[in-house]
Protein backbone atom coordinates (compact mmCIF):
# COMPACT_ATOMS: atom_id res chain seq x y z
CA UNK A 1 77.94 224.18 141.77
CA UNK A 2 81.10 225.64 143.45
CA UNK A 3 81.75 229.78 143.22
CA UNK A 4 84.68 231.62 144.30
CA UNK A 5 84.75 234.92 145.70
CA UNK A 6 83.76 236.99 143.39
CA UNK A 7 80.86 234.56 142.93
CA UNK A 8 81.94 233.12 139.17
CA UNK A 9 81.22 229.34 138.86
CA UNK A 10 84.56 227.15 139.58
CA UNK A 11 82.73 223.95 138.68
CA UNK A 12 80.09 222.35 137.89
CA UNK A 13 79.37 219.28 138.35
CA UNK A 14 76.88 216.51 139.05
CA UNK A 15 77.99 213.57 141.98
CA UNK A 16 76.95 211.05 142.15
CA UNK A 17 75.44 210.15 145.84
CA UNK A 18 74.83 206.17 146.05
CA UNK A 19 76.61 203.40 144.30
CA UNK A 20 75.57 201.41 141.18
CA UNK A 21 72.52 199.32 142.03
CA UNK A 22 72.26 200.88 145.16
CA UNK A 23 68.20 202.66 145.22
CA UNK A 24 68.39 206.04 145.40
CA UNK A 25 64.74 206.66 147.21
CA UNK A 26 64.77 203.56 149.95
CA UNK A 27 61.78 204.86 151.21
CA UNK A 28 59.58 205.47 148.20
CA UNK A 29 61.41 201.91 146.66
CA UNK A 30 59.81 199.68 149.67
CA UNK A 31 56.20 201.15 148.81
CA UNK A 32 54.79 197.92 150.06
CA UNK A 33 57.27 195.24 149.33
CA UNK A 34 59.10 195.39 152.79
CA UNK A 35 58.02 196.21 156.69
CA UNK A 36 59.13 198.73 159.03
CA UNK A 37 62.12 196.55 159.59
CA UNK A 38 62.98 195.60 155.98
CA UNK A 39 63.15 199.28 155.20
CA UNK A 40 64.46 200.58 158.41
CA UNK A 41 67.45 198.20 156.36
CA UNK A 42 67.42 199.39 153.32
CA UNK A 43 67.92 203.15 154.37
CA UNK A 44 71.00 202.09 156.57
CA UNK A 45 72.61 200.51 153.36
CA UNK A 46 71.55 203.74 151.39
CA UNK A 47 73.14 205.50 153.86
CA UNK A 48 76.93 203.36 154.13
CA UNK A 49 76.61 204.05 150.35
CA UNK A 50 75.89 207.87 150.35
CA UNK A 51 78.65 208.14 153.54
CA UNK A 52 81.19 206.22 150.98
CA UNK A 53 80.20 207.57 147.29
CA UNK A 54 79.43 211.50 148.12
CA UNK A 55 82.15 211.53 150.50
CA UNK A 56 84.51 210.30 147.99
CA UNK A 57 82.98 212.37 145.11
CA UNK A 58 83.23 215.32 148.12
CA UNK A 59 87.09 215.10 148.66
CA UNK A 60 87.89 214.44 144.50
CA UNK A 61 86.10 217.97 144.33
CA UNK A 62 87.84 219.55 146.86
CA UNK A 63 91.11 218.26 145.52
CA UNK A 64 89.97 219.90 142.32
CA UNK A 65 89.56 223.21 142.78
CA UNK A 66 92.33 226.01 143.00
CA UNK A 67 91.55 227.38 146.60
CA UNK A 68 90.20 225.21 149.92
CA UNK A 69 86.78 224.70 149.57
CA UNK A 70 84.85 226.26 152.99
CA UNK A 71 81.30 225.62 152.81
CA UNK A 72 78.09 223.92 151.54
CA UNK A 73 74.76 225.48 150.69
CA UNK A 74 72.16 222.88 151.25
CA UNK A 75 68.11 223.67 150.54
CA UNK A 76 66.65 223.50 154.15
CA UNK A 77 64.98 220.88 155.87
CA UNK A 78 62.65 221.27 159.20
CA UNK A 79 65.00 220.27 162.40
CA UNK A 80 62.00 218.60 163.72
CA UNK A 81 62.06 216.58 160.72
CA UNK A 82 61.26 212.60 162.26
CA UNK A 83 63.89 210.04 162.32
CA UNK A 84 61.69 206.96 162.64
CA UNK A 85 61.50 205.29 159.22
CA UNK A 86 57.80 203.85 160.01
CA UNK A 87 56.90 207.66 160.57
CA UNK A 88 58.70 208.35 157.43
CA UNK A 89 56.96 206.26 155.35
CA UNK A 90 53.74 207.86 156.08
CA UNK A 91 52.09 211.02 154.90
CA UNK A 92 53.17 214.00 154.93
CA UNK A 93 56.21 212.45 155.29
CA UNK A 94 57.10 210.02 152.90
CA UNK A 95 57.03 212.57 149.71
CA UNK A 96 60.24 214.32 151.48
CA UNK A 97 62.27 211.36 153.72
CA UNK A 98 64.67 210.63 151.11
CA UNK A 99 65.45 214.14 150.22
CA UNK A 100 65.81 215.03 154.10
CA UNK A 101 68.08 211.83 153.83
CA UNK A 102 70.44 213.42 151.46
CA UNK A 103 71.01 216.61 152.90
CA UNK A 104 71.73 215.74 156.72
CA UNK A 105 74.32 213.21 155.22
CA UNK A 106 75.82 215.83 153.11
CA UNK A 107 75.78 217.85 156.07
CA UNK A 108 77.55 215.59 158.11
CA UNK A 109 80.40 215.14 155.54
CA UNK A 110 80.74 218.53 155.28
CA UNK A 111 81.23 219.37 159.29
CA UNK A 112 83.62 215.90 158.60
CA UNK A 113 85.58 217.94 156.53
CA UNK A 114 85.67 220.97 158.32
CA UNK A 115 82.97 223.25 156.21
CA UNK A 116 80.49 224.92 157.15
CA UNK A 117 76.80 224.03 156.27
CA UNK A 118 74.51 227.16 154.93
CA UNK A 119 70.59 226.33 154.20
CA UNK A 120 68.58 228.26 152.09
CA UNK A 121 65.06 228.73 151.17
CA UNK A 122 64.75 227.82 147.97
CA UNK A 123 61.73 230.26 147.09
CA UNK A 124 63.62 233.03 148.20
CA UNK A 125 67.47 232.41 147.57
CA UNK A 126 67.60 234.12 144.57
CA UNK A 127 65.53 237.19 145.79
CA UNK A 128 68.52 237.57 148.53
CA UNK A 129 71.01 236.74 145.98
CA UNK A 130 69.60 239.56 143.81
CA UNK A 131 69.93 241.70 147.02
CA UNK A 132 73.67 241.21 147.99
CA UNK A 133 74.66 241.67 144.10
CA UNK A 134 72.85 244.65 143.04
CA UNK A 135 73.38 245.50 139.39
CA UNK A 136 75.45 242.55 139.19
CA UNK A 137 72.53 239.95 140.24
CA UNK A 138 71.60 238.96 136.16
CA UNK A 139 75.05 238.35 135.22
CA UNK A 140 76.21 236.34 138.38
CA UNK A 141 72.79 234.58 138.34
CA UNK A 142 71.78 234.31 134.58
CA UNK A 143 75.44 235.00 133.03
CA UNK A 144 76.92 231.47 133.23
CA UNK A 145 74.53 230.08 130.80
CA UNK A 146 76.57 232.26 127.75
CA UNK A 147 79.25 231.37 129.39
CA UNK A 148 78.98 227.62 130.19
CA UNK A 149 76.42 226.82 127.91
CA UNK A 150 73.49 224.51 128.55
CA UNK A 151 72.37 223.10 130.85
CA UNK A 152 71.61 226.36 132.87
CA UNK A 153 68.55 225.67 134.96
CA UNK A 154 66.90 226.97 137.47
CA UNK A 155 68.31 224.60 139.93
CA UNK A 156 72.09 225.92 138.72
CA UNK A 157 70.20 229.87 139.65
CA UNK A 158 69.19 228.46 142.55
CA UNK A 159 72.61 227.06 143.18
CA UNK A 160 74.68 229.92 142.56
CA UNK A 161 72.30 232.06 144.79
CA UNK A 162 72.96 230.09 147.78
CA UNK A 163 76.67 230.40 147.31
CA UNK A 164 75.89 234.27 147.15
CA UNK A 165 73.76 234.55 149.95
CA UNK A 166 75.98 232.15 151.67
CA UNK A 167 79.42 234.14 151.24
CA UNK A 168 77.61 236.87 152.49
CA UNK A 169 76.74 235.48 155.68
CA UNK A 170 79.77 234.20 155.73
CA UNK A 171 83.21 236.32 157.01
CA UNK A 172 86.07 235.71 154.55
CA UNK A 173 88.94 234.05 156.58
């Protein structure tokens, strides 16, 4: 989902993160069939791909849109998350690894590119959204749906609230 200033929806979009035939979950696709080793493999080819195909997917939207883009709202993830994959593959781990994955990559292509990187709280980012916009908080959040038209999820609500609560955070350059 990428807002401009005044918080209307620019794009939207679903990228693609890994390449055809590539698993997307390398640590919930071992579940049994390979050691420590085997997987600790399989995440570093999930990662080449996610480095190539979301960084590529990354610059074609940024070439896209009608102003520079300047950041990335990313749901949050614990810094003391582990970076062992035979830790990650164990509970209370394993449910979240390739998730956790995701997001520091996408992090890391967005400080590549010279964004900054804004994480949210998921069960809260609209409640701060709703904050910042005041009486305008149903029609930025729940207005692109007439709009747009389907789909208009949650997840885009959720989307469009970390831009919000983002921006504001954020001084305009």
């Amino acid at each position: 989902m990428t807002t401009g200033d005044d918080h209307a929806v620019a794009d939207r979009r679903r990228i693609e993160l890994v390449e055809p035939g590539v698993t997307q979950a390398p640590i919930h696709y071992d579940r049994g069939r390979l050691d420590d080793a085997g997987a600790a493999a399989l995440v570093a080819t999930v990662r080449a791909s996610v480095l190539r195909t979301a960084g590529a997917a990354l610059d074609e939207l940024s070439a896209s849109l009608p102003a520079p883009l300047e950041s990335i709202s990313l749901r949050f993830w614990p810094p003391d998350f582990p970076q062992d994959i035979a830790v990650q593959r164990r509970p209370p781990w394993e449910s979240r690894a390739d998730a956790v994955m995701y997001r520091e990559l996408l992090a890391d292509l967005a400080h590549d590119r010279g964004w900054e990187v804004h994480c949210y709280d998921a069960r809260h980012v609209e409640g701060q959204a709703a904050d910042v916009l005041g009486a305008r908080a149903d029609a930025v959040l729940r207005g692109p749906r007439a709009a747009l038209g389907p789909p208009w999820t949650e997840d885009h609500r959720v989307a469009v609230a970390a831009t919000v609560v983002a921006g504001a955070a954020t001084p305009r350059r």
